[in-house]
Protein backbone atom coordinates (compact mmCIF):
# COMPACT_ATOMS: atom_id res chain seq x y z
CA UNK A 1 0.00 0.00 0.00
CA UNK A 2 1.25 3.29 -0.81
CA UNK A 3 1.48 5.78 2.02
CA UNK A 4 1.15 9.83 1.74
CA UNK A 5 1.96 12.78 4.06
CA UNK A 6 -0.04 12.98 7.35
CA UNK A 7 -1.69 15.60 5.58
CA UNK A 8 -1.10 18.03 2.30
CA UNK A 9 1.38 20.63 2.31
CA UNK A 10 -0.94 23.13 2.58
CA UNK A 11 -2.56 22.43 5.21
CA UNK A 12 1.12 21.77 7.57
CA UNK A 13 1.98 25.11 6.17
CA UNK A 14 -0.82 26.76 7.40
CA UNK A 15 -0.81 25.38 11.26
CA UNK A 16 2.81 26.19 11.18
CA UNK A 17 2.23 29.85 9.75
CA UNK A 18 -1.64 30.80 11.10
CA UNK A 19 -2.26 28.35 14.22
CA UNK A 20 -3.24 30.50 16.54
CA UNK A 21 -1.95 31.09 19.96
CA UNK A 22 -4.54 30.95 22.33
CA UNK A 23 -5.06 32.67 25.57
CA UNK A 24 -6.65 29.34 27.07
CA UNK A 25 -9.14 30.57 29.90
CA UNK A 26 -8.83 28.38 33.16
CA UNK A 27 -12.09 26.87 32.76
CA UNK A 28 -13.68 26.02 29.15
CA UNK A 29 -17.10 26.07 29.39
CA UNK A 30 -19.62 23.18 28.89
CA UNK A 31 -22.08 24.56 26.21
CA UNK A 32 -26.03 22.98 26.09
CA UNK A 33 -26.78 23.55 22.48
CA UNK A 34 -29.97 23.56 21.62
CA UNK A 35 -29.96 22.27 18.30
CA UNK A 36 -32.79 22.02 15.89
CA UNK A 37 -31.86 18.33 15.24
CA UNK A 38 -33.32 16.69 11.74
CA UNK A 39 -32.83 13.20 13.24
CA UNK A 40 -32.52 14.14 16.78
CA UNK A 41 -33.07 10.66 19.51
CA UNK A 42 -36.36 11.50 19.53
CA UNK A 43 -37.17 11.63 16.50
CA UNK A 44 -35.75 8.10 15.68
CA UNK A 45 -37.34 5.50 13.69
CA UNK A 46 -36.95 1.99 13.33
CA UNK A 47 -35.44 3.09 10.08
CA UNK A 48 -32.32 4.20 12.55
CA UNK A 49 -31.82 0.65 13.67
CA UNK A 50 -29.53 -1.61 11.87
CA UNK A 51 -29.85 -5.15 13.52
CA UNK A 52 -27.22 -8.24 13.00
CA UNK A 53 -29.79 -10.53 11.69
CA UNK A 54 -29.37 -8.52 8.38
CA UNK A 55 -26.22 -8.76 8.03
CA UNK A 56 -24.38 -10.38 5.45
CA UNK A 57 -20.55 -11.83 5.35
CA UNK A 58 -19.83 -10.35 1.90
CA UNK A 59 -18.58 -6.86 3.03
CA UNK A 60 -16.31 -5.22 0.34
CA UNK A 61 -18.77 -2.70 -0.98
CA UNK A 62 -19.66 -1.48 2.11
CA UNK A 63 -17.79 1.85 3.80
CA UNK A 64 -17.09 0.70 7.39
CA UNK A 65 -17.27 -2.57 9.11
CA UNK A 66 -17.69 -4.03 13.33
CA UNK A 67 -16.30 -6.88 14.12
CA UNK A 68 -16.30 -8.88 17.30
CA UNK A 69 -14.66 -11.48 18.28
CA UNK A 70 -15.71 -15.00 20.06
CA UNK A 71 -12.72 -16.03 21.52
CA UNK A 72 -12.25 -18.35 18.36
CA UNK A 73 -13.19 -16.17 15.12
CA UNK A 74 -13.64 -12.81 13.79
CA UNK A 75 -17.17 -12.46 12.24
CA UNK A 76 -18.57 -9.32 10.56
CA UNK A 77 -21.69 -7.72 12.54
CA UNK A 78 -22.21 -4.31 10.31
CA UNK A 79 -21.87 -2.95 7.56
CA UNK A 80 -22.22 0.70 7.15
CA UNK A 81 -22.99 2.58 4.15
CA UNK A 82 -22.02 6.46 3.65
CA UNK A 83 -20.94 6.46 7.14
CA UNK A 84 -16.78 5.88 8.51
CA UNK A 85 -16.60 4.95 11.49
CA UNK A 86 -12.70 4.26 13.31
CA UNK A 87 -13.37 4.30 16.85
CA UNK A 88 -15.27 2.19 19.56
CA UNK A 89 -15.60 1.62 22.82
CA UNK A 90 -17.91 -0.10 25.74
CA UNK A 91 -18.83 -1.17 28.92
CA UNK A 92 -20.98 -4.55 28.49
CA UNK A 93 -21.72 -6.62 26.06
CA UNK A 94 -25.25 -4.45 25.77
CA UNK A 95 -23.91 -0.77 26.00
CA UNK A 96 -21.25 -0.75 23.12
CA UNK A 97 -20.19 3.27 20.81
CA UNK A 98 -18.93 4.06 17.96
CA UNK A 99 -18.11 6.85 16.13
CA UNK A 100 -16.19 8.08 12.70
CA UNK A 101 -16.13 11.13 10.59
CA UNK A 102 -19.08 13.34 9.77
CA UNK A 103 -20.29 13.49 14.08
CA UNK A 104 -21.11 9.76 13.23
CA UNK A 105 -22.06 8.42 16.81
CA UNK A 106 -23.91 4.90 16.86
CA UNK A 107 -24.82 2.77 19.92
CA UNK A 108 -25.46 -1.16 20.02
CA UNK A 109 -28.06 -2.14 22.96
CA UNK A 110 -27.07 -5.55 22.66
CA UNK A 111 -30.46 -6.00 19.63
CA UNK A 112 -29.22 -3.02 17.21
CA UNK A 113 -26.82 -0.14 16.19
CA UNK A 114 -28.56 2.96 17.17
CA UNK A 115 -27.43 6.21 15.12
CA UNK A 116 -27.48 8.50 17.96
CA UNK A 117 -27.36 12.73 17.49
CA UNK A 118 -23.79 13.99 17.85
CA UNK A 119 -24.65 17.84 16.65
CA UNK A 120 -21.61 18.37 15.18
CA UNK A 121 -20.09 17.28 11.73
CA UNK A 122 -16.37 17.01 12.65
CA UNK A 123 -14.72 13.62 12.73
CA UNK A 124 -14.48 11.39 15.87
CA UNK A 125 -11.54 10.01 16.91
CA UNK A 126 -11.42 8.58 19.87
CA UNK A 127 -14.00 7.49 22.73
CA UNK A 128 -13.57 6.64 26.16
CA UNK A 129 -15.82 6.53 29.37
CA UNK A 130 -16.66 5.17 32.57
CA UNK A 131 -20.14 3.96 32.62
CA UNK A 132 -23.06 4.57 30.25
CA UNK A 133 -23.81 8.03 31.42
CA UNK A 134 -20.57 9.46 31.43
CA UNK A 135 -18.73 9.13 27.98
CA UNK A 136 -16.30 11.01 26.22
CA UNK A 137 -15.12 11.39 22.77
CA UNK A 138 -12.75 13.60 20.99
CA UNK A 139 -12.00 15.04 17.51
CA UNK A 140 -11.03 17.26 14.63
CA UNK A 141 -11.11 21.08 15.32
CA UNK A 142 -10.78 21.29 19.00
CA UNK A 143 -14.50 18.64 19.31
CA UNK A 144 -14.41 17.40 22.33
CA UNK A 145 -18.18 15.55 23.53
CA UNK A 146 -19.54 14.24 26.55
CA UNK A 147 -22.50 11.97 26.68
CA UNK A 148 -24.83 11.56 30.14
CA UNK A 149 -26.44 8.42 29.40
CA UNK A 150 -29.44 11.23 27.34
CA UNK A 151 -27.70 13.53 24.96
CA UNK A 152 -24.19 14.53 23.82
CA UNK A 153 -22.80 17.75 24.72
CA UNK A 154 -20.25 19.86 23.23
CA UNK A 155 -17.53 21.65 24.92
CA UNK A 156 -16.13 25.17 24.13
CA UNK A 157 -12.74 24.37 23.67
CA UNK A 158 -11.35 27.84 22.48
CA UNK A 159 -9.14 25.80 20.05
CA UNK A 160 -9.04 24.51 16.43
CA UNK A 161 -6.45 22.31 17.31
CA UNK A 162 -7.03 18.22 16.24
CA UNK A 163 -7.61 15.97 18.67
CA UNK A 164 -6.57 12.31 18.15
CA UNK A 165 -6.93 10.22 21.43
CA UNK A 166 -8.65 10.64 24.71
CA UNK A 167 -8.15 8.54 28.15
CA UNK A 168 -8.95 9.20 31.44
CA UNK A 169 -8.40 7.44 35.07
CA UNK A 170 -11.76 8.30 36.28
CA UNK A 171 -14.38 11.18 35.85
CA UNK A 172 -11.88 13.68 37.38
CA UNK A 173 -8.73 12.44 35.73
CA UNK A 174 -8.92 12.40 31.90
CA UNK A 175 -6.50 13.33 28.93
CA UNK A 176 -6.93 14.58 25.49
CA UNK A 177 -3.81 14.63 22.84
CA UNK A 178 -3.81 15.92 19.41
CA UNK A 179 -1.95 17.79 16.32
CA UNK A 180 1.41 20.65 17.44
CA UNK A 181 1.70 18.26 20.86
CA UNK A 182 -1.44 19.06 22.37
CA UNK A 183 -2.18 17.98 25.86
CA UNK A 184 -5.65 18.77 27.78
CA UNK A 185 -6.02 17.59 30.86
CA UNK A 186 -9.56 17.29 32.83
CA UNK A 187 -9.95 17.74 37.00
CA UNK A 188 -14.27 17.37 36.29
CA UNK A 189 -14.55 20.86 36.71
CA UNK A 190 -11.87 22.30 33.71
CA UNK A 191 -9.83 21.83 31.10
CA UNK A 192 -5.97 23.52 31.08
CA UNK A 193 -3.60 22.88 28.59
CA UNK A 194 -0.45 21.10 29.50
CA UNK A 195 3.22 21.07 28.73
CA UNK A 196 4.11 18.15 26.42
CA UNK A 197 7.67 18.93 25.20
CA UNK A 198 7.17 18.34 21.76
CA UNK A 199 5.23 19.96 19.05
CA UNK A 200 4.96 16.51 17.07
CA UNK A 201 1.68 15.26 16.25
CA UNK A 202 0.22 12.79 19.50
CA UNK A 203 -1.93 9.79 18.51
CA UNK A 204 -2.69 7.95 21.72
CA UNK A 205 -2.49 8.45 24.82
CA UNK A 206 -3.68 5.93 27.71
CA UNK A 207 -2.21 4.87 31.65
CA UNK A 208 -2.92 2.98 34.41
CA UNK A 209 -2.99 5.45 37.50
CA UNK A 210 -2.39 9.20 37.64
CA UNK A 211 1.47 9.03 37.65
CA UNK A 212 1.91 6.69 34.91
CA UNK A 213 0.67 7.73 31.65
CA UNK A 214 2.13 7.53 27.70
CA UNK A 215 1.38 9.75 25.21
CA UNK A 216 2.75 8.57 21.73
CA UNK A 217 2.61 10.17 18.14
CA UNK A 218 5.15 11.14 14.94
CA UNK A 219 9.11 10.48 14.87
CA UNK A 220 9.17 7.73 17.39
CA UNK A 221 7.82 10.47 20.22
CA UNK A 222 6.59 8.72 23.77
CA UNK A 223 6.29 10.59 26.57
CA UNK A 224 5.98 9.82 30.27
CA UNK A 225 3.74 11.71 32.84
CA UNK A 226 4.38 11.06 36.65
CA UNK A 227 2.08 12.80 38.21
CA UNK A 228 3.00 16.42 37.77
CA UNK A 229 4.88 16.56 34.50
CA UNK A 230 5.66 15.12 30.91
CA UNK A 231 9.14 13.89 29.90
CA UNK A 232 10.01 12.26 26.85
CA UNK A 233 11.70 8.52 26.58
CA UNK A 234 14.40 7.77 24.38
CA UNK A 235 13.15 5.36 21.69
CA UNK A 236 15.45 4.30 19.09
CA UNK A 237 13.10 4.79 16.64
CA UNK A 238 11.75 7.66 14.17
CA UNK A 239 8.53 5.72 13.22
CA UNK A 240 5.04 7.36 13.55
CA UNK A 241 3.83 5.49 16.79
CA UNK A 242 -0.07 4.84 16.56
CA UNK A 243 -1.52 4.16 19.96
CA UNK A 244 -0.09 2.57 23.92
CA UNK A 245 -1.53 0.29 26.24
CA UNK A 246 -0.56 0.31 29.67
CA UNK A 247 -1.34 -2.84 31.11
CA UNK A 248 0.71 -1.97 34.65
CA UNK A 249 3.80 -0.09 35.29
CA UNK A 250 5.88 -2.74 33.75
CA UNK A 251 4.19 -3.58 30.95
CA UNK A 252 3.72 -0.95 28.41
CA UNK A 253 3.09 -1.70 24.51
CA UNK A 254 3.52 0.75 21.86
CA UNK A 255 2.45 -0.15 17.97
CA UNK A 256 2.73 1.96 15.09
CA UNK A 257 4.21 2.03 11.52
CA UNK A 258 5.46 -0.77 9.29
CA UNK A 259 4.05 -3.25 12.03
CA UNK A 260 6.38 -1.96 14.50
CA UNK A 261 5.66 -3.04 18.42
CA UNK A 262 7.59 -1.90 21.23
CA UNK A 263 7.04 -3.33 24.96
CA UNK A 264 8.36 -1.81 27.86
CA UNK A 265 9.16 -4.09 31.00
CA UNK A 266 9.72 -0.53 33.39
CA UNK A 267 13.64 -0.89 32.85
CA UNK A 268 14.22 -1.12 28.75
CA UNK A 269 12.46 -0.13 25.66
CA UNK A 270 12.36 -3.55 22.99
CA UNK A 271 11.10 -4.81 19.84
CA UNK A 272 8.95 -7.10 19.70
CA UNK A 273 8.40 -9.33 16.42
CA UNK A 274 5.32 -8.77 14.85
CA UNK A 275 5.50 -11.16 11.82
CA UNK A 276 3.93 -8.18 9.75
CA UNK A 277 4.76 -4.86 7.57
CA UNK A 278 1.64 -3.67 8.03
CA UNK A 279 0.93 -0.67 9.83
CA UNK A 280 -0.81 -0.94 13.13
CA UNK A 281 -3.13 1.83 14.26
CA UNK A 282 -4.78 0.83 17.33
CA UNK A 283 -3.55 -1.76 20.65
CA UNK A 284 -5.79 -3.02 23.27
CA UNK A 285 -5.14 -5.19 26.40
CA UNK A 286 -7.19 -7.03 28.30
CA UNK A 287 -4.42 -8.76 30.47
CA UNK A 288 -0.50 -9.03 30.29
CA UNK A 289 -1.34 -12.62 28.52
CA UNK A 290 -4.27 -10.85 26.50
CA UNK A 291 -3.41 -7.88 23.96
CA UNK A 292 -4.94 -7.27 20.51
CA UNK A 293 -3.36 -5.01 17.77
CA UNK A 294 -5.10 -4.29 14.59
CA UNK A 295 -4.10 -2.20 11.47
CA UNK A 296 -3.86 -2.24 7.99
CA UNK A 297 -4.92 -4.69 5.14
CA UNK A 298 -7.59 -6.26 7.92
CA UNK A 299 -4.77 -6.83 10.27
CA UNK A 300 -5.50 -7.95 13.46
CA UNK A 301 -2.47 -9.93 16.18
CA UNK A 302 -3.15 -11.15 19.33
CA UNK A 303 -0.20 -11.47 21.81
CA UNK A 304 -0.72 -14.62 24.38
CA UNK A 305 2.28 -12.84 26.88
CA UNK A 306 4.82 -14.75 24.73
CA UNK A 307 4.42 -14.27 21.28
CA UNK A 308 2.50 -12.09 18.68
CA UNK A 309 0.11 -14.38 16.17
CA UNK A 310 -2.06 -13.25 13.44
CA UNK A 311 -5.53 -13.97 13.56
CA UNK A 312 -7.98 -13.97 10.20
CA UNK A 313 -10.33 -10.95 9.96
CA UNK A 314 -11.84 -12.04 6.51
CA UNK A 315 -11.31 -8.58 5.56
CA UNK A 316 -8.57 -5.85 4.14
CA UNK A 317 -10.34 -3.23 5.75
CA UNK A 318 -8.22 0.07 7.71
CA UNK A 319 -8.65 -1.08 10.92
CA UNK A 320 -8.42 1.98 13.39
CA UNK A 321 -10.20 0.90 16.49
CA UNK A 322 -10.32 -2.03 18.96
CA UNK A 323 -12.41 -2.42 22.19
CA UNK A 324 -12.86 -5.51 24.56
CA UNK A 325 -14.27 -6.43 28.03
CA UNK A 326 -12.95 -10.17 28.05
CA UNK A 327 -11.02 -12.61 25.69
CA UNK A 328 -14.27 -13.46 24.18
CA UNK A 329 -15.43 -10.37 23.67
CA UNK A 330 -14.00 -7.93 21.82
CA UNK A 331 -14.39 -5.28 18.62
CA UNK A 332 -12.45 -4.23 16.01
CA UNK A 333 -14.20 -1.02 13.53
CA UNK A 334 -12.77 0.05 10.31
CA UNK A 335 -13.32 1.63 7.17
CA UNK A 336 -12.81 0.08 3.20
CA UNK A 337 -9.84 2.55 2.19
CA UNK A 338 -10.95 1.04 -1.40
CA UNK A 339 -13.63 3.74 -1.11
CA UNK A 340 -12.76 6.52 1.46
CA UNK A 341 -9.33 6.86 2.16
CA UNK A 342 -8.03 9.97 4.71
CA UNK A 343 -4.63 10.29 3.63
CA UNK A 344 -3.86 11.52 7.43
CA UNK A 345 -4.68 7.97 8.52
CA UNK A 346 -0.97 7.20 6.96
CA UNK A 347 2.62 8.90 7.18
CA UNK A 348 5.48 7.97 5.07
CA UNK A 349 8.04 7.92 7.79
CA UNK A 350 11.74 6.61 7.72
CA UNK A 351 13.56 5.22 10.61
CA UNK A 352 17.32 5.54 12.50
């Protein structure tokens, strides 16, 4: 597969030349639009409600794909149609999101995927949450949403600033990362900016207590928070790194371009052997002996605490998100690049 510039020329040169600075206030305001919604919640028909028993295998026409997994196979359970979606996440088998480009926000009940009213028409990058009525997700010019179990909200971020990745701890510990090194940081009362170091481009960002979280993006960039501040690791690497899990303190993964997989043990950065070229854009972890990457070409590895083995997707979908509660049940939501391809979903990127 060919790959492009994280994004055209033009548009570097203008966040290098016209991003603004920004006086950020102290507290960024939560605003309650009130939108005059065309397809609003309640306004929903059963027209809104894609269920799996309609579903069919045969998926390469479609524009985005879910799948789950078993514990045994990979099986397609939608197909979406004029909608991308790269992003999900969940809390039960029953109360599943996911969300893509154009404020796409759908829901699964555990029946059928729900198209739910996002008022904005940004792209959606990343969700995360900790119950039903309390979810979060982040995206292109400074969108950043919260959901309380009725309706999602948008926040007034003062900033056009790209966000790629969002994690938090808890409701009053939770991160945002994005283009030019953005980091936010939320106490669940505001959002201030914080120093990252770097003014490369951060695409994930995730930790396991509020002194030990990554933050990884372009020219092999991780960084470190302990608590109080961000400092950079040496990685011998200048590959665009796509997303971290942080299973504990001593087990950290990294994946990003050209299948590349890095685990940290809490003394030594490593590679680990991935058995694949192609790129991975998303890692999740359900346990040190229970980690899923997926990526390009309908990649999808799962790591067993030893070794790194492909699994068969069925598919050569983009794979850009993974979710999972348990080994036997977890999803994976991409998009056919066949049909819609976002060239800053790929970097051409050389390495030391």
């Amino acid at each position: 597969m060919k790959t492009f510039a994280v994004f055209p020329l033009c548009v570097f040169l203008f966040y290098q030349c016209f991003s603004p600075t920004f006086a950020y206030s102290e507290e960024w305001s939560l605003e309650d639009h009130s939108w005059e919604s065309k397809w609003g919640l309640e306004e929903q028909t059963p027209n809104y409600e894609w269920g799996l028993e309609g579903q069919t295998p045969k998926h390469d026409k479609s524009d985005s794909i879910i799948l789950h997994y078993d514990g045994k196979t990979w099986s397609c359970v939608y197909n979406g149609y004029s909608v991308w979606l790269n992003c999900v996440y969940g809390f039960d088998r029953n109360d599943i999101f996911v969300a893509g480009e154009g404020g796409a926000i759908l829901h699964y009940d555990g029946r059928s995927w729900i198209k739910q009213e996002s008022n904005v028409t940004h792209r959606l990058n990343r969700i995360w949450g900790t119950n039903h009525n309390n979810v979060y997700v982040s995206g292109d010019y400074g969108t950043i949403l919260h959901y309380d179990g009725k309706k999602w909200k948008k926040y007034n971020m003062m900033t056009n600033n790209w966000f790629s990745s969002t994690w938090g701890l808890n409701e009053n510990c939770i991160f945002v990362v994005g283009a030019l090194g953005k980091i936010l940081h939320y106490d669940g009362k505001k959002w201030v900016e914080q120093n990252s170091g770097t003014t490369n481009w951060l695409y994930g960002v995730r930790g396991n207590s509020t002194d030990n979280v990554y933050a990884v993006g372009d020219y092999g960039t991780v960084l470190h928070y302990n608590g109080k501040e961000w400092k950079k690791a040496e990685i011998n690497t200048n590959k665009r790194l796509m997303s971290v899990c942080v299973v504990d303190s001593k087990n950290i993964f990294v994946v990003g371009a050209d299948g590349l997989i890095l685990y940290y043990d809490g003394v030594n950065w490593t590679r680990q052997r991935s058995g694949t070229k192609n790129w991975l854009r998303k890692i999740w972890s359900i346990d040190i002996n229970t980690v899923f990457a997926a990526g390009d070409n309908g990649t999808i590895l799962f790591y067993d605490g030893k070794k790194w083995n492909k699994q068969k997707s069925d598919t050569n979908y983009l794979l850009l998100g993974l979710w999972g509660s348990r080994e036997d049940n977890v999803y994976a939501v991409g998009i056919n690049s066949n049909v819609h391809y976002d060239h800053r979903h790929d970097v051409s990127s050389g390495e030391k």
